[in-house]
PDB file of N, CA and C in Angstrom:
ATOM      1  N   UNK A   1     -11.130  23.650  -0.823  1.00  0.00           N
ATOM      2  CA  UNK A   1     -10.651  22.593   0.045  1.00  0.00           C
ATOM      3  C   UNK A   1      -9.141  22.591   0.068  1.00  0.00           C
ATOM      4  N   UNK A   2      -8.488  22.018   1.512  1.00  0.00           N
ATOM      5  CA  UNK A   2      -7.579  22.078   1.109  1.00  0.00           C
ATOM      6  C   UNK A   2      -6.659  20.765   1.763  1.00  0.00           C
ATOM      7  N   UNK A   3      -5.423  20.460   1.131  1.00  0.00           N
ATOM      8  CA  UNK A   3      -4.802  19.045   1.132  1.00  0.00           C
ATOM      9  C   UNK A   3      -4.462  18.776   2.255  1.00  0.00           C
ATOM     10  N   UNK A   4      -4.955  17.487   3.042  1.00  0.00           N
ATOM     11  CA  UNK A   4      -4.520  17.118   4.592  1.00  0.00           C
ATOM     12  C   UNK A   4      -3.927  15.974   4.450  1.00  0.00           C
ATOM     13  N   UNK A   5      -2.598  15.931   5.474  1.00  0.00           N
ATOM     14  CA  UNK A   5      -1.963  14.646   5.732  1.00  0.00           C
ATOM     15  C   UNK A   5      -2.532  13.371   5.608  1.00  0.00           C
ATOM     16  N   UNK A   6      -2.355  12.440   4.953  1.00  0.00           N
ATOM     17  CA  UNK A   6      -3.234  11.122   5.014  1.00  0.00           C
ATOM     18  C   UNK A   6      -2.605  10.544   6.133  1.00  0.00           C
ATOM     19  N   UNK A   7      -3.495   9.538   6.711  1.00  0.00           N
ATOM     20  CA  UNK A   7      -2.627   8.873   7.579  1.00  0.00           C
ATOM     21  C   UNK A   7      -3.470   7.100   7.336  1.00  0.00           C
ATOM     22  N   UNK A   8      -2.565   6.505   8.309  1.00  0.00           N
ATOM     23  CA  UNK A   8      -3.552   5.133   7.790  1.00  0.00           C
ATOM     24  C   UNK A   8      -2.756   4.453   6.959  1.00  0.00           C
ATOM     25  N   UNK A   9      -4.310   3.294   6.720  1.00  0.00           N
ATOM     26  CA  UNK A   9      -4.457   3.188   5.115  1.00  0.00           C
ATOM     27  C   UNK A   9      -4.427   3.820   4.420  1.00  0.00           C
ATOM     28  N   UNK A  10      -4.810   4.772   3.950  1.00  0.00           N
ATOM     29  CA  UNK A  10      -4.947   6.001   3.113  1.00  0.00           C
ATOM     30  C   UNK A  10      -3.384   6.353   2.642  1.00  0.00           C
ATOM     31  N   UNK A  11      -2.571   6.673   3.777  1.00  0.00           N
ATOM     32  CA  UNK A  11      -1.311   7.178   3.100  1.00  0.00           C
ATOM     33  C   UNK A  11      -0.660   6.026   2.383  1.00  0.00           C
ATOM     34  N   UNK A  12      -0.962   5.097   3.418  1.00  0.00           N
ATOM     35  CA  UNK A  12      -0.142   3.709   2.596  1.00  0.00           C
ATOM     36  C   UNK A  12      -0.919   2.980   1.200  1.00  0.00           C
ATOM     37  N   UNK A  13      -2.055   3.151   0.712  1.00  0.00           N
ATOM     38  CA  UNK A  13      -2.459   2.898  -0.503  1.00  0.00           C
ATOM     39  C   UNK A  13      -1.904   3.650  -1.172  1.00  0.00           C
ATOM     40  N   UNK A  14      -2.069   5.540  -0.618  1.00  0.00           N
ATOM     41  CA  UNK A  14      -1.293   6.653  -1.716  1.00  0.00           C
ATOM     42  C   UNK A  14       0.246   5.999  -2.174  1.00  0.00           C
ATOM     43  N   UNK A  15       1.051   5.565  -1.155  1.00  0.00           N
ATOM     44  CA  UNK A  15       2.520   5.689  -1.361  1.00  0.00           C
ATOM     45  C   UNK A  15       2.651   4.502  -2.513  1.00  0.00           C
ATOM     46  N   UNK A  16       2.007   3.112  -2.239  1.00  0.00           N
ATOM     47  CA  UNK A  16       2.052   1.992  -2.694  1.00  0.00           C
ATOM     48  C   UNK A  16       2.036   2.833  -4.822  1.00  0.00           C
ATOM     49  N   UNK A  17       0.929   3.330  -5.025  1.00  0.00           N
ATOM     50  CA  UNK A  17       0.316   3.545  -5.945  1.00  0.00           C
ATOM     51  C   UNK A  17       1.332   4.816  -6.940  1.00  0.00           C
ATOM     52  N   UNK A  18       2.102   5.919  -5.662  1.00  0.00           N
ATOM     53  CA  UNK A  18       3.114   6.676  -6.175  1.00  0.00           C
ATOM     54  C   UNK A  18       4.142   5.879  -6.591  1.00  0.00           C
ATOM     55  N   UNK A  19       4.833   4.568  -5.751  1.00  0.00           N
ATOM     56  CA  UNK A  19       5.998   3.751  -6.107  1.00  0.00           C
ATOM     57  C   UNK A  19       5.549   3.046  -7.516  1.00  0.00           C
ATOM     58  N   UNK A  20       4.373   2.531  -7.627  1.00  0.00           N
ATOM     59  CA  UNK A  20       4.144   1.907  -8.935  1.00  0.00           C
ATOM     60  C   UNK A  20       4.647   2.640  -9.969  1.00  0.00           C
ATOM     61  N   UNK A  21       3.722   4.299 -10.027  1.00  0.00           N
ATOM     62  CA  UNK A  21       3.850   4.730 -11.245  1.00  0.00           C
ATOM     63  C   UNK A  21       5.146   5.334 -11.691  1.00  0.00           C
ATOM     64  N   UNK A  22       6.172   5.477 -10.246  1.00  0.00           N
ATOM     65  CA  UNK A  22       7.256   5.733 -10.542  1.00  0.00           C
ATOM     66  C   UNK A  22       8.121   4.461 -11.479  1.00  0.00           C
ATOM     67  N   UNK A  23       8.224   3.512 -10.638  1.00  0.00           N
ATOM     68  CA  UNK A  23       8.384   2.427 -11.089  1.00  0.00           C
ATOM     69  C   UNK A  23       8.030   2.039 -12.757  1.00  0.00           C
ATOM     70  N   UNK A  24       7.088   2.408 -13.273  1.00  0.00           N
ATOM     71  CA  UNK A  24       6.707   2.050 -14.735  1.00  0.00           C
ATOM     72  C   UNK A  24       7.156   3.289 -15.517  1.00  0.00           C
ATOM     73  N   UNK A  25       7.527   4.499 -14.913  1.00  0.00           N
ATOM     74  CA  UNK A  25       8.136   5.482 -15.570  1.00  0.00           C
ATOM     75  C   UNK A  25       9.735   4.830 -15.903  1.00  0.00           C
ATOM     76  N   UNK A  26      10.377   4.185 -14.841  1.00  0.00           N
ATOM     77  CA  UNK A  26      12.016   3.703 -14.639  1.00  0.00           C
ATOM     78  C   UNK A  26      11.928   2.401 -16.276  1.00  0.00           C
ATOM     79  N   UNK A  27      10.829   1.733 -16.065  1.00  0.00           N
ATOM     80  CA  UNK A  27      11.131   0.726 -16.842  1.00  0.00           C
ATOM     81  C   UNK A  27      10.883   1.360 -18.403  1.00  0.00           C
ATOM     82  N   UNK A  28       9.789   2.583 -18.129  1.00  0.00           N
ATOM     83  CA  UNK A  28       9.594   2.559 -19.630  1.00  0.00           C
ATOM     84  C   UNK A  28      10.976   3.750 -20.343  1.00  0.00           C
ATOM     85  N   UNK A  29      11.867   4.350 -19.244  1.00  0.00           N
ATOM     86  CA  UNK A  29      12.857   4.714 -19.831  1.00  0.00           C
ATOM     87  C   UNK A  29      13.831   3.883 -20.433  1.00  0.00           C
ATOM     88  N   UNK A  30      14.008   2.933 -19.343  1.00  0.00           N
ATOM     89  CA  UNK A  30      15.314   1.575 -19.378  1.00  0.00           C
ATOM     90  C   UNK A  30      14.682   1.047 -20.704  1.00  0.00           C
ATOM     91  N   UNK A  31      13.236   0.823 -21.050  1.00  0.00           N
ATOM     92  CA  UNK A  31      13.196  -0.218 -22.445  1.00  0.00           C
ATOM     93  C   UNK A  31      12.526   0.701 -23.490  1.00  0.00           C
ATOM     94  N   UNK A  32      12.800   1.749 -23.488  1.00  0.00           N
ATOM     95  CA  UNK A  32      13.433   3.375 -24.584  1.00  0.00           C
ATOM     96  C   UNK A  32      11.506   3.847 -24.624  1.00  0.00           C
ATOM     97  N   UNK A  33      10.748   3.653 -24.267  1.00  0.00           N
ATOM     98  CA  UNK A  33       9.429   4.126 -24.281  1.00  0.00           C
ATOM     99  C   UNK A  33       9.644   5.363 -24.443  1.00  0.00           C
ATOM    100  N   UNK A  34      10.482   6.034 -22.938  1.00  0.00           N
ATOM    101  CA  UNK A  34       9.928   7.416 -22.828  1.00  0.00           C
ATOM    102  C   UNK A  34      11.858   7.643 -22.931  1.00  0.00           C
ATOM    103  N   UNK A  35      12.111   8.747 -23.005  1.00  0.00           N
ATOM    104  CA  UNK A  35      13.518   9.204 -23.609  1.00  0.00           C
ATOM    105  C   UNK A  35      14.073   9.583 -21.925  1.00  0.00           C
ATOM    106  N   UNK A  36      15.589   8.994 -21.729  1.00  0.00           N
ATOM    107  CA  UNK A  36      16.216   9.030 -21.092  1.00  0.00           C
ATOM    108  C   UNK A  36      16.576  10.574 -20.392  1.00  0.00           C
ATOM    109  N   UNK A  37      16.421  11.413 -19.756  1.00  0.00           N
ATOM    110  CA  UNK A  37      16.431  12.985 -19.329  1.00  0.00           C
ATOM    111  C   UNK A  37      17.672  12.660 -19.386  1.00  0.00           C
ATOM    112  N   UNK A  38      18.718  11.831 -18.227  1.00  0.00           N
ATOM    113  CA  UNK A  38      19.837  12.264 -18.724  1.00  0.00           C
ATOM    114  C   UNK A  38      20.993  12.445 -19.643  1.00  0.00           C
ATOM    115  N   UNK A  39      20.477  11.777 -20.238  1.00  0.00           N
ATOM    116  CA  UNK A  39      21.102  11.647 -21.675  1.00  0.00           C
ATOM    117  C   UNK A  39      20.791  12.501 -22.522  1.00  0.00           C
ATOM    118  N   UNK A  40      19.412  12.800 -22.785  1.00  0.00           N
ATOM    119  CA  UNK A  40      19.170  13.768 -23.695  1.00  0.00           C
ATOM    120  C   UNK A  40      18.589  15.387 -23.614  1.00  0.00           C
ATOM    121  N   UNK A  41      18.464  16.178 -24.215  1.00  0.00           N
ATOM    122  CA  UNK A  41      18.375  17.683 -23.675  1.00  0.00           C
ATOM    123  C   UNK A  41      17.178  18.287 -24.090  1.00  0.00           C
ATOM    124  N   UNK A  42      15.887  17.703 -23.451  1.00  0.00           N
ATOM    125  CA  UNK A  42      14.656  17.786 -23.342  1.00  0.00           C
ATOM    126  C   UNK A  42      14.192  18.957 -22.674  1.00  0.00           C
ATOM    127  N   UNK A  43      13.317  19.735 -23.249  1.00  0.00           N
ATOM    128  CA  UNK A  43      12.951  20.923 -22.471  1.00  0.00           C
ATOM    129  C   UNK A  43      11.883  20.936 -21.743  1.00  0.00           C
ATOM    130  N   UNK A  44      11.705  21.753 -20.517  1.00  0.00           N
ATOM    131  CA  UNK A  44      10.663  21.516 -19.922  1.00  0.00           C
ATOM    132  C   UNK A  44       9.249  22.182 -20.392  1.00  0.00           C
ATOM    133  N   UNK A  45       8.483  21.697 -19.989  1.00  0.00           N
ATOM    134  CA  UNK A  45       6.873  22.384 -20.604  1.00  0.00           C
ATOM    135  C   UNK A  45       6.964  23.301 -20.427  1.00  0.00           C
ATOM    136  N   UNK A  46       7.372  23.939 -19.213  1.00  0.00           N
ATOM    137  CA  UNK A  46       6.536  24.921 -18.620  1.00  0.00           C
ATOM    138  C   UNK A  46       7.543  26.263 -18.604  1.00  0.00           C
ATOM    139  N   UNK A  47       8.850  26.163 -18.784  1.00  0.00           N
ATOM    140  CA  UNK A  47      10.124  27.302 -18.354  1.00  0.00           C
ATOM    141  C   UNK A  47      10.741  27.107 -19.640  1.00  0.00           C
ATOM    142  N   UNK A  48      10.788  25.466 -20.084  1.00  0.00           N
ATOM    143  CA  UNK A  48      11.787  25.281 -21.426  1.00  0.00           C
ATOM    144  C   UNK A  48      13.128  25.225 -21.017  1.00  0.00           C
ATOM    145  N   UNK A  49      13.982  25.650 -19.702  1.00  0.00           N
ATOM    146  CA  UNK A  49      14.862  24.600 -19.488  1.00  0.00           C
ATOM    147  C   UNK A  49      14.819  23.283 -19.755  1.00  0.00           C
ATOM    148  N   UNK A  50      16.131  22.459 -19.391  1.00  0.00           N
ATOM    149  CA  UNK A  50      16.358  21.069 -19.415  1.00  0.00           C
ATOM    150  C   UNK A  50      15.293  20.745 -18.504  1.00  0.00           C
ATOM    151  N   UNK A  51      15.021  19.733 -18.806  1.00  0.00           N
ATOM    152  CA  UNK A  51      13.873  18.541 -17.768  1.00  0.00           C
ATOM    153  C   UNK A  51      14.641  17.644 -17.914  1.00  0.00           C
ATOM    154  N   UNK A  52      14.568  17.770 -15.835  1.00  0.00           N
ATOM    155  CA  UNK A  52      14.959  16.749 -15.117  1.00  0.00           C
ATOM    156  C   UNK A  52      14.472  15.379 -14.747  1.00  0.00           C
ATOM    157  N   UNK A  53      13.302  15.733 -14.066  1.00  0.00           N
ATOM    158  CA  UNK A  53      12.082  14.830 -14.003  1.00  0.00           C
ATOM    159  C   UNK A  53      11.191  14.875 -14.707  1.00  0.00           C
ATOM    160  N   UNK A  54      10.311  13.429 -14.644  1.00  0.00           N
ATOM    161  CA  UNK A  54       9.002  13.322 -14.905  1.00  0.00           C
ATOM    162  C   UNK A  54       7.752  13.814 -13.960  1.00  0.00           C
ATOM    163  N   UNK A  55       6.790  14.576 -14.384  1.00  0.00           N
ATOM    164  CA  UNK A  55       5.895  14.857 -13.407  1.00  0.00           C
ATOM    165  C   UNK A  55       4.356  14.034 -13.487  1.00  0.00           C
ATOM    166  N   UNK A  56       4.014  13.237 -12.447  1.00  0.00           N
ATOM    167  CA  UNK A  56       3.084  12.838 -12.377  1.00  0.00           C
ATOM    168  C   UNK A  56       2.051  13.827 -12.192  1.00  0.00           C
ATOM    169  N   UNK A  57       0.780  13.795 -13.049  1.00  0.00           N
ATOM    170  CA  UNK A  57      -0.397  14.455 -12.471  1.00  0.00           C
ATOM    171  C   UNK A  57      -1.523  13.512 -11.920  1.00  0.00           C
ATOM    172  N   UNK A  58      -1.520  12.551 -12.496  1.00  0.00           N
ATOM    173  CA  UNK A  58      -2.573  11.573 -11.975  1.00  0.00           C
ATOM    174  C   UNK A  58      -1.718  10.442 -11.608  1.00  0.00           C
ATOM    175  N   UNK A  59      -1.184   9.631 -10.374  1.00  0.00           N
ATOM    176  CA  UNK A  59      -0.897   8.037 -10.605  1.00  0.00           C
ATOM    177  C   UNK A  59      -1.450   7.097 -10.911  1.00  0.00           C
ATOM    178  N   UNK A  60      -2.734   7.511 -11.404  1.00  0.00           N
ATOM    179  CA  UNK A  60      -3.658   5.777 -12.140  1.00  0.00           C
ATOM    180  C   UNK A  60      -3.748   6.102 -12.915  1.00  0.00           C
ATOM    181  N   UNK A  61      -2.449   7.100 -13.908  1.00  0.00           N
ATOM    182  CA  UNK A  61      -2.009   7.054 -15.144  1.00  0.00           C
ATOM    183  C   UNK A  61      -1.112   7.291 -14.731  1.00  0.00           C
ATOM    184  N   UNK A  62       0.375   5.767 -15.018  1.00  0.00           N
ATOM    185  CA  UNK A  62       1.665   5.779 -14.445  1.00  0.00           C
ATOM    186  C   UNK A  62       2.547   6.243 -15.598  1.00  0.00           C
ATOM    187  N   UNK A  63       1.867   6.228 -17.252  1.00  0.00           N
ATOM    188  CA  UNK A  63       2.438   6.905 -18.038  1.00  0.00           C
ATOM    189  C   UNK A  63       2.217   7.997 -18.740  1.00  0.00           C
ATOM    190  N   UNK A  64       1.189   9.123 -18.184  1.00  0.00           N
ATOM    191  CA  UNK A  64       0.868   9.857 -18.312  1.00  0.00           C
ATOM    192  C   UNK A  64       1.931  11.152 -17.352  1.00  0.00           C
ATOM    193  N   UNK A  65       3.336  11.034 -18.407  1.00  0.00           N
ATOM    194  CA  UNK A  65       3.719  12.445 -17.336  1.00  0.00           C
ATOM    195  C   UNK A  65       4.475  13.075 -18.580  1.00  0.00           C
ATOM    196  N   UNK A  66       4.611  14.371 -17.496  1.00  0.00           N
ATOM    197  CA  UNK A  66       5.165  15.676 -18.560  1.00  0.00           C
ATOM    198  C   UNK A  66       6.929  15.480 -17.756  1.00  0.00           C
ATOM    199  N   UNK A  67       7.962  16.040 -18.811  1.00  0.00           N
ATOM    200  CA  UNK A  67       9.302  16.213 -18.404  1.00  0.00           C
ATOM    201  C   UNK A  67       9.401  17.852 -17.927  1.00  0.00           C
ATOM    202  N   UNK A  68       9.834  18.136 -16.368  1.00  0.00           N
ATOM    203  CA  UNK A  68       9.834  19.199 -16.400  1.00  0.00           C
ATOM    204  C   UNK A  68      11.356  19.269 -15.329  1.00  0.00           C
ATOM    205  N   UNK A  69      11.632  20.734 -15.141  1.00  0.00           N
ATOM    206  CA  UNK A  69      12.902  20.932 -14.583  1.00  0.00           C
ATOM    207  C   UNK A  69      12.168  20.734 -12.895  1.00  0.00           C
ATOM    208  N   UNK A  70      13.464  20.772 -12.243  1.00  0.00           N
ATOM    209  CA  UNK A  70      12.977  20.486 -10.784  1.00  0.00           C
ATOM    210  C   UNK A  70      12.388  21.819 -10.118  1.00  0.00           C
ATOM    211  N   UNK A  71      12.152  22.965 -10.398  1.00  0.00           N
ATOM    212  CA  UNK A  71      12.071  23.856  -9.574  1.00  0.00           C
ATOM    213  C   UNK A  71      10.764  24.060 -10.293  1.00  0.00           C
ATOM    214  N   UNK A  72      10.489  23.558 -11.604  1.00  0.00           N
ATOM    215  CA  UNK A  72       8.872  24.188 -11.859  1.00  0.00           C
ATOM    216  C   UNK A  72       7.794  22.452 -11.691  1.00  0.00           C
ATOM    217  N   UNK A  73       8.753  21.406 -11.441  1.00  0.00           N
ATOM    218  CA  UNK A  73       8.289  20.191 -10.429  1.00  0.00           C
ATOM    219  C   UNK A  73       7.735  20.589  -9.241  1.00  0.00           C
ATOM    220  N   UNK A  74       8.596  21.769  -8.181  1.00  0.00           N
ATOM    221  CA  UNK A  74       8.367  21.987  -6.913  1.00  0.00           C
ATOM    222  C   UNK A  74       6.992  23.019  -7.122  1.00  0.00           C
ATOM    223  N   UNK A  75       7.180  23.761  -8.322  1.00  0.00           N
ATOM    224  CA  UNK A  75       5.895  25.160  -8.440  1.00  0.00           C
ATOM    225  C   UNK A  75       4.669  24.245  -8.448  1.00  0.00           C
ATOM    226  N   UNK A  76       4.724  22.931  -9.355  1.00  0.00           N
ATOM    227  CA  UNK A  76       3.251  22.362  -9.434  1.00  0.00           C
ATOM    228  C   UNK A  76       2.959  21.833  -8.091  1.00  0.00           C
ATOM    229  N   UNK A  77       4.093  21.598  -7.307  1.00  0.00           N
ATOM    230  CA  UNK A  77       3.425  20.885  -6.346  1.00  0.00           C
ATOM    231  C   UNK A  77       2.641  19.827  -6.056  1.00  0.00           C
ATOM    232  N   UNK A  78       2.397  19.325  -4.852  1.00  0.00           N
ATOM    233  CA  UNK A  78       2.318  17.642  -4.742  1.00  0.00           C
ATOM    234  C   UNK A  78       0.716  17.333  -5.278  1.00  0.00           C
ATOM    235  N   UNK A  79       1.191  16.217  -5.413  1.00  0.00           N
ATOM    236  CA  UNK A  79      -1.202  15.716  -6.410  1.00  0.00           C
ATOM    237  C   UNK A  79      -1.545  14.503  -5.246  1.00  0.00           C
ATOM    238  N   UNK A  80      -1.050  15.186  -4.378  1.00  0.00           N
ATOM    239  CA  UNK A  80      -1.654  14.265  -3.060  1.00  0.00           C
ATOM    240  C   UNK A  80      -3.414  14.436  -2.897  1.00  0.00           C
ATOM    241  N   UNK A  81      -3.793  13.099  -2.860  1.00  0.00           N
ATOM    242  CA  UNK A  81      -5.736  13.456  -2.717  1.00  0.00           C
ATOM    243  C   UNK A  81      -5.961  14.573  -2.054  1.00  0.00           C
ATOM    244  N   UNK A  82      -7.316  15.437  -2.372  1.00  0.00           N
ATOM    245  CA  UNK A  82      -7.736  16.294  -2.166  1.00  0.00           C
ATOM    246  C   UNK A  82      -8.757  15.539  -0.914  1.00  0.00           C
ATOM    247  N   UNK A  83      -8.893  15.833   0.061  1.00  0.00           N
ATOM    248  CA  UNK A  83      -9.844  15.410   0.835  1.00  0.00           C
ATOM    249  C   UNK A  83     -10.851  16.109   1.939  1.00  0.00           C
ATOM    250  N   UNK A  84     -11.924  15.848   2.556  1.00  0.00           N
ATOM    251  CA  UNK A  84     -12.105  16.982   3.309  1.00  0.00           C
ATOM    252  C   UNK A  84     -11.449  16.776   4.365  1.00  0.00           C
ATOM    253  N   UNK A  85     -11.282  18.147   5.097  1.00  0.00           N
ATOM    254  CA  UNK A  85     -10.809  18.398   6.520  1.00  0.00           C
ATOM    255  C   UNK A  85     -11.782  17.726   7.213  1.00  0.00           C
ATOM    256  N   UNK A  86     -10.725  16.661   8.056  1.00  0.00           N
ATOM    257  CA  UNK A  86     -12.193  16.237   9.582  1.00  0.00           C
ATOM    258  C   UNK A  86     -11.031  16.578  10.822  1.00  0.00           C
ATOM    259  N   UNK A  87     -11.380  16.893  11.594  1.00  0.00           N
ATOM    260  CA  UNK A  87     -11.350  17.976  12.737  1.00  0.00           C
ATOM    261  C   UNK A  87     -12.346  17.377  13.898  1.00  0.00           C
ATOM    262  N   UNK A  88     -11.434  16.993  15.339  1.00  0.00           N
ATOM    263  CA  UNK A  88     -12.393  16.205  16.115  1.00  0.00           C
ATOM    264  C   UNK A  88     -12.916  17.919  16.807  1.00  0.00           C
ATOM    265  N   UNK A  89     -12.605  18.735  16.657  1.00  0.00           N
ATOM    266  CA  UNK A  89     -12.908  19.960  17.145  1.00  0.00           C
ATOM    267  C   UNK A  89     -14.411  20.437  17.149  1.00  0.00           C
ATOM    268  N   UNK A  90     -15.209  20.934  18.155  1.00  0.00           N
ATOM    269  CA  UNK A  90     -16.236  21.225  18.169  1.00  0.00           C
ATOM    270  C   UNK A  90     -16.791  22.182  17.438  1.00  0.00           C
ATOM    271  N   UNK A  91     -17.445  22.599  16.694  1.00  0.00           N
ATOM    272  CA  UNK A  91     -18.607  23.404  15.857  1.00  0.00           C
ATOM    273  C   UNK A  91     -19.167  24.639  16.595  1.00  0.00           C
ATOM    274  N   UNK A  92     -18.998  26.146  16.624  1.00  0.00           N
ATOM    275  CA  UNK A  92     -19.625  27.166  17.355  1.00  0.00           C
ATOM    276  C   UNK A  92     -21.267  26.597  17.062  1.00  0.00           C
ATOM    277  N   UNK A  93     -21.971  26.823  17.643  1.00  0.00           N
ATOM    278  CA  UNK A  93     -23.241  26.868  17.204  1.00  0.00           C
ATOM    279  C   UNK A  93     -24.229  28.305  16.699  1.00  0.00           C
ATOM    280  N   UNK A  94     -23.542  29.144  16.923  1.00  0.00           N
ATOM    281  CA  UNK A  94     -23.464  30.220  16.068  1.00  0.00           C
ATOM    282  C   UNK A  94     -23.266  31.085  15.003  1.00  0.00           C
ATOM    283  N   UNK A  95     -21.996  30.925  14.641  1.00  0.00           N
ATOM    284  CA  UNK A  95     -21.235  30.909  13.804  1.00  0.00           C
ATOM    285  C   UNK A  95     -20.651  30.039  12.612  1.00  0.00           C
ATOM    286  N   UNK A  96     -20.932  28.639  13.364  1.00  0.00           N
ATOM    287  CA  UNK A  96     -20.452  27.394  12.626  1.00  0.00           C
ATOM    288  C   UNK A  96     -19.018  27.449  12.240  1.00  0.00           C
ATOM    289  N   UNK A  97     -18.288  28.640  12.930  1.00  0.00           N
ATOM    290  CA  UNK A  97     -16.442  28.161  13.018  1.00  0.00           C
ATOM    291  C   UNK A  97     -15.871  27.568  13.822  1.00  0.00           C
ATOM    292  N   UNK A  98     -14.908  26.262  13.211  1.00  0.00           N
ATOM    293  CA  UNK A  98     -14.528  25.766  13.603  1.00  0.00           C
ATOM    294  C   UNK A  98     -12.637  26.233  14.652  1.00  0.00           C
ATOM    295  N   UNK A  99     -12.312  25.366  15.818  1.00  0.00           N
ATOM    296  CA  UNK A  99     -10.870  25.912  16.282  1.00  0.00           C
ATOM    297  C   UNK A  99     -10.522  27.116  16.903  1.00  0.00           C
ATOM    298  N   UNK A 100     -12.208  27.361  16.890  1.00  0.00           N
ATOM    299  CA  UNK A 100     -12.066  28.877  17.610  1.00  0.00           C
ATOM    300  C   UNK A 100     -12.744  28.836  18.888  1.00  0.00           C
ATOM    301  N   UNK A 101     -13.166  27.243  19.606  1.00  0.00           N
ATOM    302  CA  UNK A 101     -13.803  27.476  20.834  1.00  0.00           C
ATOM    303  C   UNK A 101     -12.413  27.362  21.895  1.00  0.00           C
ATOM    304  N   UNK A 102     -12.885  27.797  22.908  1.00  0.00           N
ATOM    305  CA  UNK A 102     -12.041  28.380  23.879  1.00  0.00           C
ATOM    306  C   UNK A 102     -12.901  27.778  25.343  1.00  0.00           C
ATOM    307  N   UNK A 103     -12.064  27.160  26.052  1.00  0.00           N
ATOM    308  CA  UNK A 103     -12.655  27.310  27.634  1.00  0.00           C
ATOM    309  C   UNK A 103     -11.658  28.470  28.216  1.00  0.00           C
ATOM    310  N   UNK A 104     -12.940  28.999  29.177  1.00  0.00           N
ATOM    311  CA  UNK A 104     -12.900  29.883  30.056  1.00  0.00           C
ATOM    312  C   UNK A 104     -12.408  29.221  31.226  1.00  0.00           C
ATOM    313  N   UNK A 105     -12.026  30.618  32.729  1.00  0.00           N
ATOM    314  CA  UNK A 105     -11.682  29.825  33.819  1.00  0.00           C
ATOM    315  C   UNK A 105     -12.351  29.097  34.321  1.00  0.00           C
ATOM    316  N   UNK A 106     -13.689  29.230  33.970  1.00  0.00           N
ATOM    317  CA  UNK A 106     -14.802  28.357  34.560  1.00  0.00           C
ATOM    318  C   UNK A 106     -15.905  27.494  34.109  1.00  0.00           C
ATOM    319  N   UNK A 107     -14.286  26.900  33.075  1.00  0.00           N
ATOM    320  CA  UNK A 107     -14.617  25.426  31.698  1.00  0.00           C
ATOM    321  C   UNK A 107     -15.715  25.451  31.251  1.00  0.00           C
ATOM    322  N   UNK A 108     -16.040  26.522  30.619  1.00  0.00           N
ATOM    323  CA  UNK A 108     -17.605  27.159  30.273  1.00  0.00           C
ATOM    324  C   UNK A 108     -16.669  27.116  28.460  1.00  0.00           C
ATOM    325  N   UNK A 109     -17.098  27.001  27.799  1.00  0.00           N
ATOM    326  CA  UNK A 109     -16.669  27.264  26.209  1.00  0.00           C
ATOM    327  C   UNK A 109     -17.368  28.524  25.702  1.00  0.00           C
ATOM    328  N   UNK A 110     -16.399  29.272  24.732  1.00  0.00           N
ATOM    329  CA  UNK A 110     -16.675  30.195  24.670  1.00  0.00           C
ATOM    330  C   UNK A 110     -15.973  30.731  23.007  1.00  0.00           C
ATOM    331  N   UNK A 111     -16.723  31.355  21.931  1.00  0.00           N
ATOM    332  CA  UNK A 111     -16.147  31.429  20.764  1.00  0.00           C
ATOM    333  C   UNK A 111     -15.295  33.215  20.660  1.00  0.00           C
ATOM    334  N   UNK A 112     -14.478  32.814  19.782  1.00  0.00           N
ATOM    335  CA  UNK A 112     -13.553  33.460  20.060  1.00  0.00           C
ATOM    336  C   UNK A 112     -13.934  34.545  18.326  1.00  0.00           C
ATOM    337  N   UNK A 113     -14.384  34.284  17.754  1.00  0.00           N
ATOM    338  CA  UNK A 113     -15.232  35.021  16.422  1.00  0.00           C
ATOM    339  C   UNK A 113     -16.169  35.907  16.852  1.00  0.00           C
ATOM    340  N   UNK A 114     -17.428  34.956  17.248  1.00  0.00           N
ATOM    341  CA  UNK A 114     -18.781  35.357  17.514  1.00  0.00           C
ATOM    342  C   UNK A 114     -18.631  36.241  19.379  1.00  0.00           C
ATOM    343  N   UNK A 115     -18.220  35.434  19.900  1.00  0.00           N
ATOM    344  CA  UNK A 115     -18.194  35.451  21.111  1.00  0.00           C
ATOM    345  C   UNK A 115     -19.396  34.808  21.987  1.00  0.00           C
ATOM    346  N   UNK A 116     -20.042  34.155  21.462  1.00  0.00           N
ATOM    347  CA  UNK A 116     -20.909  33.314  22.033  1.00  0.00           C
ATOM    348  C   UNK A 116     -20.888  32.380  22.646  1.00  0.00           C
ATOM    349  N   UNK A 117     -21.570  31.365  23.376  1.00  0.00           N
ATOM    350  CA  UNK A 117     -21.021  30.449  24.274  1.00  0.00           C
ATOM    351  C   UNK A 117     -21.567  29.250  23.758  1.00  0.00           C
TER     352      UNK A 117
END
């Protein structure tokens, strides 16, 4: 599967829920929980450079993160929900691929895989 734009509700519960756990990361530095990155010379998990950021893997664990540098932040990449693809796009009935129907000049549909109609 692979990760699709939320839109909606959906993105706006996601964002609400990313600001929290950011948010409880800020406070639990400010009241010494988790150790200040810039101040101190923390290595990252994954390269062992300095860590810059905190990396969220789950946000309904807002203190569940690893310190890592920004460029192996960008390698993990975003933990945006996994969801399925919906696609108002029609279904070959042949083939069952999707984005591959095609009208013809004579608005007849026509698959562009199978070649079936």
């Amino acid at each position: 599967m692979k990760r699709i734009a939320l839109t909606g509700k959906e993105r706006i519960k996601w964002t609400k829920l990313r600001g929290k756990a950011a948010a409880a990361v800020y406070r639990a530095v400010r009241n010494g929980d988790l150790p200040d990155l810039k101040k101190s010379n923390i290595p990252c998990e994954d390269c062992g450079v300095r860590a810059k950021v905190y990396d969220h893997r789950d946000y309904n664990k807002p203190l569940d993160v690893s310190p890592v540098c920004v460029s192996c932040n960008i390698v993990r990449g975003t933990n945006a929900p996994i969801l399925k693809e919906h696609t108002n796009k029609p279904e070959c009935p042949n083939c069952e691929s999707r984005s591959v129907l095609t009208r013809r000049s004579d608005n007849k549909r026509w698959c562009r895989v199978c070649g079936g109609e």
